[in-house]
C-alpha atoms as a PDB file:
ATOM      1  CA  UNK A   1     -11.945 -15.180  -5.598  1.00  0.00           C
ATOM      2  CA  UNK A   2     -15.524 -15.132  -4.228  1.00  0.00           C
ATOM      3  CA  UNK A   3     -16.548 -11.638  -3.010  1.00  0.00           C
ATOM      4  CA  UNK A   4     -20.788 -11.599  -1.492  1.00  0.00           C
ATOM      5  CA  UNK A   5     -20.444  -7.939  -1.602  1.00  0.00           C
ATOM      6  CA  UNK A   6     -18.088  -4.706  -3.480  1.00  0.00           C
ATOM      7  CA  UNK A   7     -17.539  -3.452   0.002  1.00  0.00           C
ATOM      8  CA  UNK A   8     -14.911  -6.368   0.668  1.00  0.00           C
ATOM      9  CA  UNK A   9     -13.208  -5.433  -1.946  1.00  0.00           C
ATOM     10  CA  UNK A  10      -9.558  -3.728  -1.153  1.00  0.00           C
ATOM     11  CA  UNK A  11      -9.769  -1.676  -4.624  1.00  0.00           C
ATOM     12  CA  UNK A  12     -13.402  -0.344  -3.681  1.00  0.00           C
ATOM     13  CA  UNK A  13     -12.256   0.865  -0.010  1.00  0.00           C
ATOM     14  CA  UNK A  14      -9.354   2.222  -1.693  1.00  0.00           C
ATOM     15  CA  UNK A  15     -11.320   3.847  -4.241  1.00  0.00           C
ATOM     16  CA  UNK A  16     -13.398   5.473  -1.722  1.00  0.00           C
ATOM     17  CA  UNK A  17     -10.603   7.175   0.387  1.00  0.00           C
ATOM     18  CA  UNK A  18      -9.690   7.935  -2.928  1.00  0.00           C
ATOM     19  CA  UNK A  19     -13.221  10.117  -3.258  1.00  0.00           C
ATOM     20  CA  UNK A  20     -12.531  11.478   0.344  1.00  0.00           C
ATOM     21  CA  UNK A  21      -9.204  12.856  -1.041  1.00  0.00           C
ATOM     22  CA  UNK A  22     -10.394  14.849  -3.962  1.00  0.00           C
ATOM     23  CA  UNK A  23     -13.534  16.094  -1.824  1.00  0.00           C
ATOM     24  CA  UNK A  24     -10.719  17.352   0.702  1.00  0.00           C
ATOM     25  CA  UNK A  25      -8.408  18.472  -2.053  1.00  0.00           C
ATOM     26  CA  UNK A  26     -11.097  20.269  -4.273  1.00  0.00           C
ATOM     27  CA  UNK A  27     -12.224  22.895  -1.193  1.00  0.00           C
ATOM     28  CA  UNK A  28      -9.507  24.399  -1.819  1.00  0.00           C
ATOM     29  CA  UNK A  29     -10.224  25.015  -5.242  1.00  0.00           C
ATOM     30  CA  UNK A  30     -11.281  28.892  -5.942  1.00  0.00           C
ATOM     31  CA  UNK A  31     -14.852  29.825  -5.754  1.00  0.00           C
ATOM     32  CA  UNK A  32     -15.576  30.241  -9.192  1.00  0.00           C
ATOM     33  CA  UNK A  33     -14.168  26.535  -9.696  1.00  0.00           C
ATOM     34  CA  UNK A  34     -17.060  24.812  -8.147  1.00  0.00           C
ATOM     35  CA  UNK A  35     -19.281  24.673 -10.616  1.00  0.00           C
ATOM     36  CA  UNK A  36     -16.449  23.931 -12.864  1.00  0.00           C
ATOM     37  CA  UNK A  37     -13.337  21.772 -12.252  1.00  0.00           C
ATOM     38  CA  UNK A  38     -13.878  21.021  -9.119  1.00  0.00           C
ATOM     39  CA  UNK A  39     -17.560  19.792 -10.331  1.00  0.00           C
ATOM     40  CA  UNK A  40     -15.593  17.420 -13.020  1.00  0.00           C
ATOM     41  CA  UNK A  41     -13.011  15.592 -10.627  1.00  0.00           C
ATOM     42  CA  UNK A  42     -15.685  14.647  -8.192  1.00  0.00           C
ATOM     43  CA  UNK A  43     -17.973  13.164 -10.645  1.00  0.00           C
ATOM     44  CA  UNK A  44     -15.100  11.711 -12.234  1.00  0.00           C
ATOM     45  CA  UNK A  45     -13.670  10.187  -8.799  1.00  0.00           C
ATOM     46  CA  UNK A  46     -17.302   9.452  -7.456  1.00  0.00           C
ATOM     47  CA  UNK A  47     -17.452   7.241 -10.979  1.00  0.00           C
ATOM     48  CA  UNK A  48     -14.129   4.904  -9.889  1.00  0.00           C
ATOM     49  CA  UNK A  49     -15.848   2.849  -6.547  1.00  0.00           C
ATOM     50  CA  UNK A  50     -19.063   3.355  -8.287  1.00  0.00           C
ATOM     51  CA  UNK A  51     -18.162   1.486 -11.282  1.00  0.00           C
ATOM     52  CA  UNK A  52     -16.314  -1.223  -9.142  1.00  0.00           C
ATOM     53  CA  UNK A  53     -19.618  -1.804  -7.137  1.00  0.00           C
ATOM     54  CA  UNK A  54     -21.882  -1.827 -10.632  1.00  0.00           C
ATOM     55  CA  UNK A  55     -19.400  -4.767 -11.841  1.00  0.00           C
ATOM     56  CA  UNK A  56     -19.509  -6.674  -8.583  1.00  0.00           C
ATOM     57  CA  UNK A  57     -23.070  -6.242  -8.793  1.00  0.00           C
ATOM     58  CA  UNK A  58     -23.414  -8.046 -12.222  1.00  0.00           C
ATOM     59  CA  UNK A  59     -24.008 -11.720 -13.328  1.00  0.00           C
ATOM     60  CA  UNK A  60     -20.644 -12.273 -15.695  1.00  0.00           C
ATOM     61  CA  UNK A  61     -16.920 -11.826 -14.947  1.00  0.00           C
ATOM     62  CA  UNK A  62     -17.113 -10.214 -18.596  1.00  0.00           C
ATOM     63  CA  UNK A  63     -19.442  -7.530 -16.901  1.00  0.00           C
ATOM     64  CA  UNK A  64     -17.314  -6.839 -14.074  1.00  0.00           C
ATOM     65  CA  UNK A  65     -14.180  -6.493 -16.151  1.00  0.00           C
ATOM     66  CA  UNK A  66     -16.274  -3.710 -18.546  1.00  0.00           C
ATOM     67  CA  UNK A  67     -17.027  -2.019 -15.378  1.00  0.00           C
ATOM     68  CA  UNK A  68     -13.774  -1.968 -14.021  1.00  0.00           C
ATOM     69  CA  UNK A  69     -11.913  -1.110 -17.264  1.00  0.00           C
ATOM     70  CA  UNK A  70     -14.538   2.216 -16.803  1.00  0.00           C
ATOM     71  CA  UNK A  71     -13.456   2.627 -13.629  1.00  0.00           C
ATOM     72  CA  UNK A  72      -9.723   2.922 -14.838  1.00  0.00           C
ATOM     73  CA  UNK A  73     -11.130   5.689 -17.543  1.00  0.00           C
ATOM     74  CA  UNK A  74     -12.340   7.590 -14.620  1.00  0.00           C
ATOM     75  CA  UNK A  75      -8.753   7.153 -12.394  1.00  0.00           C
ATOM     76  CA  UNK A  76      -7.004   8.524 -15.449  1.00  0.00           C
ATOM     77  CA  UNK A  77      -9.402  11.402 -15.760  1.00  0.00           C
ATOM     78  CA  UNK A  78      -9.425  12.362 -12.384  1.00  0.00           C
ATOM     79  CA  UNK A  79      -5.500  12.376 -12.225  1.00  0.00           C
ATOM     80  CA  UNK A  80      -5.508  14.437 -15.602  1.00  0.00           C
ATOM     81  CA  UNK A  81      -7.891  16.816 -13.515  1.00  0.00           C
ATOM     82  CA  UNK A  82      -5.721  16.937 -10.206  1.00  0.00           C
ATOM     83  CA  UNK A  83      -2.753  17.667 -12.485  1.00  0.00           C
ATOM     84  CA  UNK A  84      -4.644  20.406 -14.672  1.00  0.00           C
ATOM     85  CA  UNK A  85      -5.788  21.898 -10.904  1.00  0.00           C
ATOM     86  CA  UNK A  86      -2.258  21.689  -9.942  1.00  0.00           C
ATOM     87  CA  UNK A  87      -0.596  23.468 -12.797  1.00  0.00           C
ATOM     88  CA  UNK A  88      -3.454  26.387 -12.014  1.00  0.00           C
ATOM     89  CA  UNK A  89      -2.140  26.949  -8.819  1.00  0.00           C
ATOM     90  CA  UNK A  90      -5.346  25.394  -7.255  1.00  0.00           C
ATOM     91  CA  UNK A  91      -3.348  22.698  -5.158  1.00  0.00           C
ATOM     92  CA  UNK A  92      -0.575  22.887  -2.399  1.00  0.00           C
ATOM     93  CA  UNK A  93       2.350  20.300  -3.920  1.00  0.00           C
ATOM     94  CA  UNK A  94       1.742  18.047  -0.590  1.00  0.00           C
ATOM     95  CA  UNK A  95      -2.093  17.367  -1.563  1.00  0.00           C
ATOM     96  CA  UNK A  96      -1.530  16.968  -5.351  1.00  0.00           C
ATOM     97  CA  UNK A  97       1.143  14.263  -4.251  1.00  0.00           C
ATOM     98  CA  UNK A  98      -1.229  12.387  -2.208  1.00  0.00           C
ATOM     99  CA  UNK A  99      -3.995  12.315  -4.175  1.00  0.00           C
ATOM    100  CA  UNK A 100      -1.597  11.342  -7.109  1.00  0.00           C
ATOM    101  CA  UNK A 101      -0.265   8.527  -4.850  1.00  0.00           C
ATOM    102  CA  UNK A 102      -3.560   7.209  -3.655  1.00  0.00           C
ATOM    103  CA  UNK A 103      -5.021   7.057  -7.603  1.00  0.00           C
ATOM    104  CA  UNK A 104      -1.435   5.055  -8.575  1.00  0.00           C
ATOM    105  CA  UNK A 105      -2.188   2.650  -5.949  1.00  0.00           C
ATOM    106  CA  UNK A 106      -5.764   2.317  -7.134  1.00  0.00           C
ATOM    107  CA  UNK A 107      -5.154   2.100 -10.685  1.00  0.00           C
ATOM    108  CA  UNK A 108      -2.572  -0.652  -9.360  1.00  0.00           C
ATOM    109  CA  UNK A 109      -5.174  -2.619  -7.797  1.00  0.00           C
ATOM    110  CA  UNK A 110      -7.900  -1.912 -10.418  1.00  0.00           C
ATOM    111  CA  UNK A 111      -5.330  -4.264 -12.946  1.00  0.00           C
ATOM    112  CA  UNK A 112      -4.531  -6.566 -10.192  1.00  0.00           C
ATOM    113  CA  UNK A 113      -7.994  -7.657 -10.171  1.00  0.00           C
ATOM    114  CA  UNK A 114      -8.634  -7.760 -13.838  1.00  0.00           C
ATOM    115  CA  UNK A 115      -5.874  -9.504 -14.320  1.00  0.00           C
ATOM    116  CA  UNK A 116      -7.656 -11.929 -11.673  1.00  0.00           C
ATOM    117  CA  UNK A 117     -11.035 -11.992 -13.574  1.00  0.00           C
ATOM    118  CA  UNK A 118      -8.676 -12.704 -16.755  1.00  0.00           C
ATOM    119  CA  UNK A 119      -7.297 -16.328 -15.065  1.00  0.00           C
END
C-alpha cells in the first residue's frame, strides 16, 4: 500500500466526516457546555484525522502505527464523550446513533490499516 498523501486515505476522509458530525452534534449541546464537554469531544475528534495525517506524514511504518494507535485513543474518547452527552440529555437518540455509527466504522478502518502496516 503506497499512499503520496493522508488525504487518499479512506480512514482519514472518514475520520473527517467523523469531525463534521460531532461539530453538528455538539451545537446542540447547552450553552454552558461549550467551554466544557462540548470543548473536550471536538479536540478529542479533531485529534483522530489529525493523528492519521501526522503518521502518514512520518518516515517509518513503526511511526505511523504509534500515530494511528493514538488516533484509536481519541475514537474511544470521543465515543465515551458522545455517550456521557447522551446520558445528559444533550443529544436527540437519532444523532447519538450516527455519530456512534460513523466512529464504529472508523475505529473499523483505523485496525484494518494497522493490521496492514503489521504484514
Amino acid at each position: 500500500m503506497k499512499v503520496k498523501n493522508y488525504s487518499e486515505l479512506i480512514v482519514w476522509q472518514k475520520a473527517m466526516d467523523l469531525v463534521e458530525r460531532i461539530y453538528e452534534a455538539t451545537r446542540e449541546f447547552p450553552k454552558e457546555e461549550l467551554y466544557g464537554l462540548a470543548s473536550q469531544v471536538r479536540r478529542a475528534a479533531v485529534s483522530i484525522p489529525s493523528n492519521i495525517a501526522e503518521g502518514q506524514g512520518r518516515r517509518s511504518t513503526n511511526e505511523f502505527l504509534h500515530h494511528l494507535s493514538y488516533a484509536h485513543g481519541s475514537l474511544r474518547e470521543v465515543e465515551t464523550q458522545i455517550l456521557i452527552a447522551g446520558r445528559l440529555g444533550y443529544l436527540r437518540q437519532s444523532n447519538l446513533d450516527e455519530v456512534m455509527r460513523l466512529s464504529a466504522e472508523v475505529g473499523r478502518l483505523i485496525n484494518g490499516l494497522a493490521n496492514s502496516l503489521n504484514h
